[in-house]
C-alpha atoms as a PDB file:
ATOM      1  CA  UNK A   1     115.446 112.206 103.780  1.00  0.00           C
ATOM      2  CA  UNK A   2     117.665 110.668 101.194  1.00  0.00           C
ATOM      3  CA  UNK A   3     115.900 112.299  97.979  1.00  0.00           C
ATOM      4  CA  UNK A   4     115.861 115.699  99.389  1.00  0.00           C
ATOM      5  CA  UNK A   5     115.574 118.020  95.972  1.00  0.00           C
ATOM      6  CA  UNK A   6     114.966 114.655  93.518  1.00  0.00           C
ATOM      7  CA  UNK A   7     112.137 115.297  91.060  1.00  0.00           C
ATOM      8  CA  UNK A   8     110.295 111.914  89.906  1.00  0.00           C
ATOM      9  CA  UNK A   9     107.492 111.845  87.453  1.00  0.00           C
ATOM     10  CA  UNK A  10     104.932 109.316  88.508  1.00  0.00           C
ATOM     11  CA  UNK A  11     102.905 108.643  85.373  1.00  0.00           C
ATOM     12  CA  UNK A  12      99.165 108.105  85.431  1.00  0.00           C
ATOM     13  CA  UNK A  13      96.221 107.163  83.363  1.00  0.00           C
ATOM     14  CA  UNK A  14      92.896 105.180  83.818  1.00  0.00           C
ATOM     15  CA  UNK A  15      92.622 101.596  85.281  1.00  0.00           C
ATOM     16  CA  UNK A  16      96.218 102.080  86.588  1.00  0.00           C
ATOM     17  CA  UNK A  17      97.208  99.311  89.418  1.00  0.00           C
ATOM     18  CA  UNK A  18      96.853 101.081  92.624  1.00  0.00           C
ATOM     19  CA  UNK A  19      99.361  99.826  95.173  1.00  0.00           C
ATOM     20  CA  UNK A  20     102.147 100.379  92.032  1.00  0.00           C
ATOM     21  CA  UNK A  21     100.724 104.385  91.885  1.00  0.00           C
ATOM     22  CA  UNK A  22     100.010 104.777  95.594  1.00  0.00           C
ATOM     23  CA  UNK A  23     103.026 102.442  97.045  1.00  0.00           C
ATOM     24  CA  UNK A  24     105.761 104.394  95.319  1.00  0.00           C
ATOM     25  CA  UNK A  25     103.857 107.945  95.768  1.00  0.00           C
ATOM     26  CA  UNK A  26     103.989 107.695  99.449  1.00  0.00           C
ATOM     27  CA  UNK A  27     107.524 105.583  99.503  1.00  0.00           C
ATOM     28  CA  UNK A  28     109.179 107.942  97.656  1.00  0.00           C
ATOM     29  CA  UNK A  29     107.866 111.160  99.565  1.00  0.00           C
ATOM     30  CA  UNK A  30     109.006 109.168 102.565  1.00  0.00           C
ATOM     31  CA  UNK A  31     112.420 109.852 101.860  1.00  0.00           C
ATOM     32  CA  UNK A  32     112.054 113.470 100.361  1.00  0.00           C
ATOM     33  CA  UNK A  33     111.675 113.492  96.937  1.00  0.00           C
ATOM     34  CA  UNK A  34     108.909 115.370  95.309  1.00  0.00           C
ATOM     35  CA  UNK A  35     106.670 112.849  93.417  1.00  0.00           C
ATOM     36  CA  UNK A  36     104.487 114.615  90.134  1.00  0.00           C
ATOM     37  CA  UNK A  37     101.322 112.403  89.069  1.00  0.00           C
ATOM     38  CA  UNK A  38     101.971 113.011  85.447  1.00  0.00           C
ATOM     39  CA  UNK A  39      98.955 112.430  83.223  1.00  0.00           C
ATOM     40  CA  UNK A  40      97.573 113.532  79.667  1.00  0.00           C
ATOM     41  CA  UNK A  41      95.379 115.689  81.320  1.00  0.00           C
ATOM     42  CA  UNK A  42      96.178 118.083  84.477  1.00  0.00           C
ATOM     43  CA  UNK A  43      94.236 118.017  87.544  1.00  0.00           C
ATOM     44  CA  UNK A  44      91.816 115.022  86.413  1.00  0.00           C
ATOM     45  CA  UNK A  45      90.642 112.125  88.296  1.00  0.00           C
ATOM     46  CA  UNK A  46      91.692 109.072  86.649  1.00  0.00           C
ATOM     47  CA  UNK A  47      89.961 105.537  88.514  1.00  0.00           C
ATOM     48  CA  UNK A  48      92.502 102.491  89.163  1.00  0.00           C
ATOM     49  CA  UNK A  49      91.375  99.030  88.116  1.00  0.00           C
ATOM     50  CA  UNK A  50      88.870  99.191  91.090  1.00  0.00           C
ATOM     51  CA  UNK A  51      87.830 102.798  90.780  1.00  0.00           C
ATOM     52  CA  UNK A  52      90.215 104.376  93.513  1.00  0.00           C
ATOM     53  CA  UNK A  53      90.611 107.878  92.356  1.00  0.00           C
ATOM     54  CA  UNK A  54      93.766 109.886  91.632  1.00  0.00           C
ATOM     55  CA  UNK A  55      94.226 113.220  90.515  1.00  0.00           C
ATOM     56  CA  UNK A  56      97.184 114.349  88.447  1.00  0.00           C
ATOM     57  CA  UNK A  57      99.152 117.029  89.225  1.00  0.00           C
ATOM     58  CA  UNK A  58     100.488 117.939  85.878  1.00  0.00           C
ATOM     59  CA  UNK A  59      99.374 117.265  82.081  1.00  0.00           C
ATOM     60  CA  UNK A  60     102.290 115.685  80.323  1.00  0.00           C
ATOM     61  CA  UNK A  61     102.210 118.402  77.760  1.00  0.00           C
ATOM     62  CA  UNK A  62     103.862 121.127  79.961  1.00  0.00           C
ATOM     63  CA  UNK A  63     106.632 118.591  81.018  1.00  0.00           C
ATOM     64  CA  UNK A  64     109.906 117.353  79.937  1.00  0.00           C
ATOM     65  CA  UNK A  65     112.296 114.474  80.557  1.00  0.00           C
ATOM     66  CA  UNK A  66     115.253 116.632  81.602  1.00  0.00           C
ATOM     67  CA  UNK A  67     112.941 118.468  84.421  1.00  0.00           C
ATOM     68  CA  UNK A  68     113.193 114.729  86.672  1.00  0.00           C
ATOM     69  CA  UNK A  69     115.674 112.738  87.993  1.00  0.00           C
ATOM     70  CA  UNK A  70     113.355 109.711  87.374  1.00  0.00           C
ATOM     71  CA  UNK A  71     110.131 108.463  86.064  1.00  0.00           C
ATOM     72  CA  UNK A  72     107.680 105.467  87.579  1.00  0.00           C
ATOM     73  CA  UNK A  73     105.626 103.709  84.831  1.00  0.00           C
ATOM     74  CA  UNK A  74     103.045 101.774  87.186  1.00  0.00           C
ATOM     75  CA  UNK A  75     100.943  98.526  85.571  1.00  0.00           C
ATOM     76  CA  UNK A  76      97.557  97.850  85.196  1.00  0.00           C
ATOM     77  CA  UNK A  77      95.855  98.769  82.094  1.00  0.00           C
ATOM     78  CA  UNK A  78      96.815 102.351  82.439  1.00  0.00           C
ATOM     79  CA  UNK A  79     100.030 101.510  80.459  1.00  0.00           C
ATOM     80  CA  UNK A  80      97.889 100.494  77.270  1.00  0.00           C
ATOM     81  CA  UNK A  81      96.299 103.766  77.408  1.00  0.00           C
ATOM     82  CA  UNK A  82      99.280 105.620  77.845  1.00  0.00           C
ATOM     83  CA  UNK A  83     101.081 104.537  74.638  1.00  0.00           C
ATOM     84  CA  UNK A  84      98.108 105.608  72.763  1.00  0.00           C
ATOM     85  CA  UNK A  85      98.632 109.092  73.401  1.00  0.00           C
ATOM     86  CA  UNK A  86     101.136 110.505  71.416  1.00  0.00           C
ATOM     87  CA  UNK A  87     102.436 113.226  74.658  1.00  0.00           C
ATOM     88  CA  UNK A  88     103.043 110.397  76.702  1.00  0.00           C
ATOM     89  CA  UNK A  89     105.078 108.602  74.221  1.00  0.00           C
ATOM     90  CA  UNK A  90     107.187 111.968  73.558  1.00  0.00           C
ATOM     91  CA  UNK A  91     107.689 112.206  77.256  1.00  0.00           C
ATOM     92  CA  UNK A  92     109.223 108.877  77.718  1.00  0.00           C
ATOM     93  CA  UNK A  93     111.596 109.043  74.822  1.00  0.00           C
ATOM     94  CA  UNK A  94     113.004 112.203  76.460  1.00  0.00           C
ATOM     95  CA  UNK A  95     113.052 110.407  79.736  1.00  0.00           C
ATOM     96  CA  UNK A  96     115.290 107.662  77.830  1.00  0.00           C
ATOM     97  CA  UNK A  97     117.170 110.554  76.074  1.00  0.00           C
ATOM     98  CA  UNK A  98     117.724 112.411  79.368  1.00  0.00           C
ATOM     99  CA  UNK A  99     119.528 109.211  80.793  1.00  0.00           C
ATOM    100  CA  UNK A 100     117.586 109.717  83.694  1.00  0.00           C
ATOM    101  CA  UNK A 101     116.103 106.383  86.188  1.00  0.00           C
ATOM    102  CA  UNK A 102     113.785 104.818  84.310  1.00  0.00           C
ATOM    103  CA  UNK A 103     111.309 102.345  86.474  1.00  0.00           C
ATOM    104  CA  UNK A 104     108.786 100.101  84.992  1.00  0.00           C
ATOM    105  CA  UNK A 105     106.711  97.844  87.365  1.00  0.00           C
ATOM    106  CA  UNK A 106     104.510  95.051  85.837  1.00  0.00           C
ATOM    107  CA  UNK A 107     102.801  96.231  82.653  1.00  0.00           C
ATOM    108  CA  UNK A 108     104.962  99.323  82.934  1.00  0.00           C
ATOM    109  CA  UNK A 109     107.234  97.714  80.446  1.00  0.00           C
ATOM    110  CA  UNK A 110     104.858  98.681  77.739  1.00  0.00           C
ATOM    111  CA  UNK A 111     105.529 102.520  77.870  1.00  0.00           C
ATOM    112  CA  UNK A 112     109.218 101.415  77.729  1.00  0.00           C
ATOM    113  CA  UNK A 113     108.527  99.293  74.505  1.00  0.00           C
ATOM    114  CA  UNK A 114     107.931 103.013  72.550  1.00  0.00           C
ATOM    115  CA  UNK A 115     111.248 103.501  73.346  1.00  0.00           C
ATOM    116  CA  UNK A 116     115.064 102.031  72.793  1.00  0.00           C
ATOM    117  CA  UNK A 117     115.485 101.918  76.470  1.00  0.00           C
ATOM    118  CA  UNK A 118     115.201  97.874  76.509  1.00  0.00           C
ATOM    119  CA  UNK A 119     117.720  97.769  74.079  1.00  0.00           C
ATOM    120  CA  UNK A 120     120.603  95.373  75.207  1.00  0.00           C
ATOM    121  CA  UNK A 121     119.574  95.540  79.199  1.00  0.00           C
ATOM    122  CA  UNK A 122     118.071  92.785  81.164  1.00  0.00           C
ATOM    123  CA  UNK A 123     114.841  93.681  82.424  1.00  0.00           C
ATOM    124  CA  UNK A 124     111.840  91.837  84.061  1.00  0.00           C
ATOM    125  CA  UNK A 125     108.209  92.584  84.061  1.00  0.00           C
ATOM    126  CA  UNK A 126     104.771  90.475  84.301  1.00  0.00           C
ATOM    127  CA  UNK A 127     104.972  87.406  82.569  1.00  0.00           C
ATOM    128  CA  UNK A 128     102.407  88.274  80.244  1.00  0.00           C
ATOM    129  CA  UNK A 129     104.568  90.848  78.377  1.00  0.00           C
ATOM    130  CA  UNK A 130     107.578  89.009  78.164  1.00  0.00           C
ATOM    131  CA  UNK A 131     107.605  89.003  74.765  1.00  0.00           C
ATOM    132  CA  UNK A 132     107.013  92.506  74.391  1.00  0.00           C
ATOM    133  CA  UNK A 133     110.394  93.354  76.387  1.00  0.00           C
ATOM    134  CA  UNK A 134     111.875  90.658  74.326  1.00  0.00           C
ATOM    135  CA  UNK A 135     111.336  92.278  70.921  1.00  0.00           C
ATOM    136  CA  UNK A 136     111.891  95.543  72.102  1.00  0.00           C
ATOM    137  CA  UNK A 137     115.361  94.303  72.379  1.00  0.00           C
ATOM    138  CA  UNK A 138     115.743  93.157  76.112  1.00  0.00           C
ATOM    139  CA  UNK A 139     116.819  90.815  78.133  1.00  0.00           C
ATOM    140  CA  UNK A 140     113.980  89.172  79.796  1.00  0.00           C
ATOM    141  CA  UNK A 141     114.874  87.337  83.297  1.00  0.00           C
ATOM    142  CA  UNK A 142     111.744  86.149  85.851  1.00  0.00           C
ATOM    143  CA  UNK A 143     113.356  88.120  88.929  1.00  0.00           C
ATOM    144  CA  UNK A 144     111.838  90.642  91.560  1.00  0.00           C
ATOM    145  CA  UNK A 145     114.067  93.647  90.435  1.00  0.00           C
ATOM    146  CA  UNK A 146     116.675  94.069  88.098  1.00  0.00           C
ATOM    147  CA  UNK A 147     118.907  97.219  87.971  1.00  0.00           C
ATOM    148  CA  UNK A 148     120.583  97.377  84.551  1.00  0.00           C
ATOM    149  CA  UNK A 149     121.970 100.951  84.599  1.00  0.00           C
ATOM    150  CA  UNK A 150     119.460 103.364  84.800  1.00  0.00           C
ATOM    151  CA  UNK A 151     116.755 100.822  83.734  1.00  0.00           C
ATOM    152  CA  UNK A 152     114.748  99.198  87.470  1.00  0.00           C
ATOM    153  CA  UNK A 153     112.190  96.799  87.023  1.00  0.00           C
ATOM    154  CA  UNK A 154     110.182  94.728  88.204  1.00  0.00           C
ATOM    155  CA  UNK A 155     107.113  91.977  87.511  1.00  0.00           C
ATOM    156  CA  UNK A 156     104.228  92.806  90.036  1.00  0.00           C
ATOM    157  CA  UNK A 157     102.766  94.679  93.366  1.00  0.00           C
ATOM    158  CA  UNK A 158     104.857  91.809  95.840  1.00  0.00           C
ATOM    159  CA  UNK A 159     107.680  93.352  94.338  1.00  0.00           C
ATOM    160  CA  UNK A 160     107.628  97.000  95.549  1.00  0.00           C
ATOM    161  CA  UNK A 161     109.257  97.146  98.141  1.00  0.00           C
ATOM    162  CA  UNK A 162     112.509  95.814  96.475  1.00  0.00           C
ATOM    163  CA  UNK A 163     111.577  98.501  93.559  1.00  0.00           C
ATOM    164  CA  UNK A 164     111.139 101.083  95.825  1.00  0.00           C
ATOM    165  CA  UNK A 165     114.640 100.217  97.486  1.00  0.00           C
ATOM    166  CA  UNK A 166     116.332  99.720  93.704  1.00  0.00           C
ATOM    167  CA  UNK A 167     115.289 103.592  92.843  1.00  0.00           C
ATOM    168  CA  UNK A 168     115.985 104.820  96.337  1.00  0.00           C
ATOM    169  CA  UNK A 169     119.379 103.759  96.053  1.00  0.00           C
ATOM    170  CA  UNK A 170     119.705 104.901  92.383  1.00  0.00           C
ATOM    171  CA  UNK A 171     118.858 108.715  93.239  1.00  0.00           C
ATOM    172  CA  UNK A 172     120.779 108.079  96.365  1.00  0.00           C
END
């Protein structure tokens, strides 16, 4: 149990990609950390892409940055809802500001983009948002995981279990 006493946020919002929410969730709990479904709104259901239900376990509101050792930003649509809410946004940026892990998986990147935390690091993510990373100031290289710091990301589901091993060994 190599994350005995880590805290990670797992964020969460509607049409999220369910093996990036449920992969890491169970991964991560695996080895001992204690993994908060983070959401606008607590206790909630919010449907995946397919309608697979989660509930959140916290409403981003009564959370900080400095209270984890690490955030997940999952992909799927959820992502686009996310940065609409203002809460979310705040939480990230103290994420970034708390120099804790920060780990983006597909579309994940997007959250990131309302941040600085691209700026100057190398960074993957789904093709499709390449340019996003890119002019929020990153690097962008087509790999399965890149570490760059406390930055870990990665472009799509086939990639988790190298994701899951990058933030492992970061909180480690």
């Amino acid at each position: 149990m190599t994350l005995q006493g880590r805290n990670i946020a797992l964020m969460l919002d509607q049409q999220y990609q369910e093996m990036e929410v449920w992969y890491p969730y169970w991964r991560l709990g695996e080895e001992g950390a204690s993994v908060m479904r983070v959401a606008p709104e607590a206790g909630r259901v919010y449907p995946s892409k397919l309608g697979y239900p989660c509930e959140s376990d916290v409403s981003v509101r009564d959370v900080h940055g400095k209270d984890f050792d690490a955030v997940i930003v999952p992909g799927g649509w959820c992502p686009d809802f996310m940065r609409r809410d203002e809460h979310m946004i705040r939480f990230i940026q103290e994420c970034v500001a708390a120099k804790i892990v920060l780990a983006a998986i597909c579309h994940g990147g997007w959250m990131l983009c309302c941040t600085d935390a691209f700026r100057g690091r190398r960074a993957t993510s789904f093709v499709a948002i390449k340019h996003d990373l890119i002019n929020a100031g990153a690097e962008w290289v087509d790999e399965e995981c890149v570490v760059d710091g406390p930055l870990i990301t990665s472009r799509k589901p086939d990639d988790l279990p190298a994701f899951c091993k990058a933030i492992i060994r970061s909180l480690s």
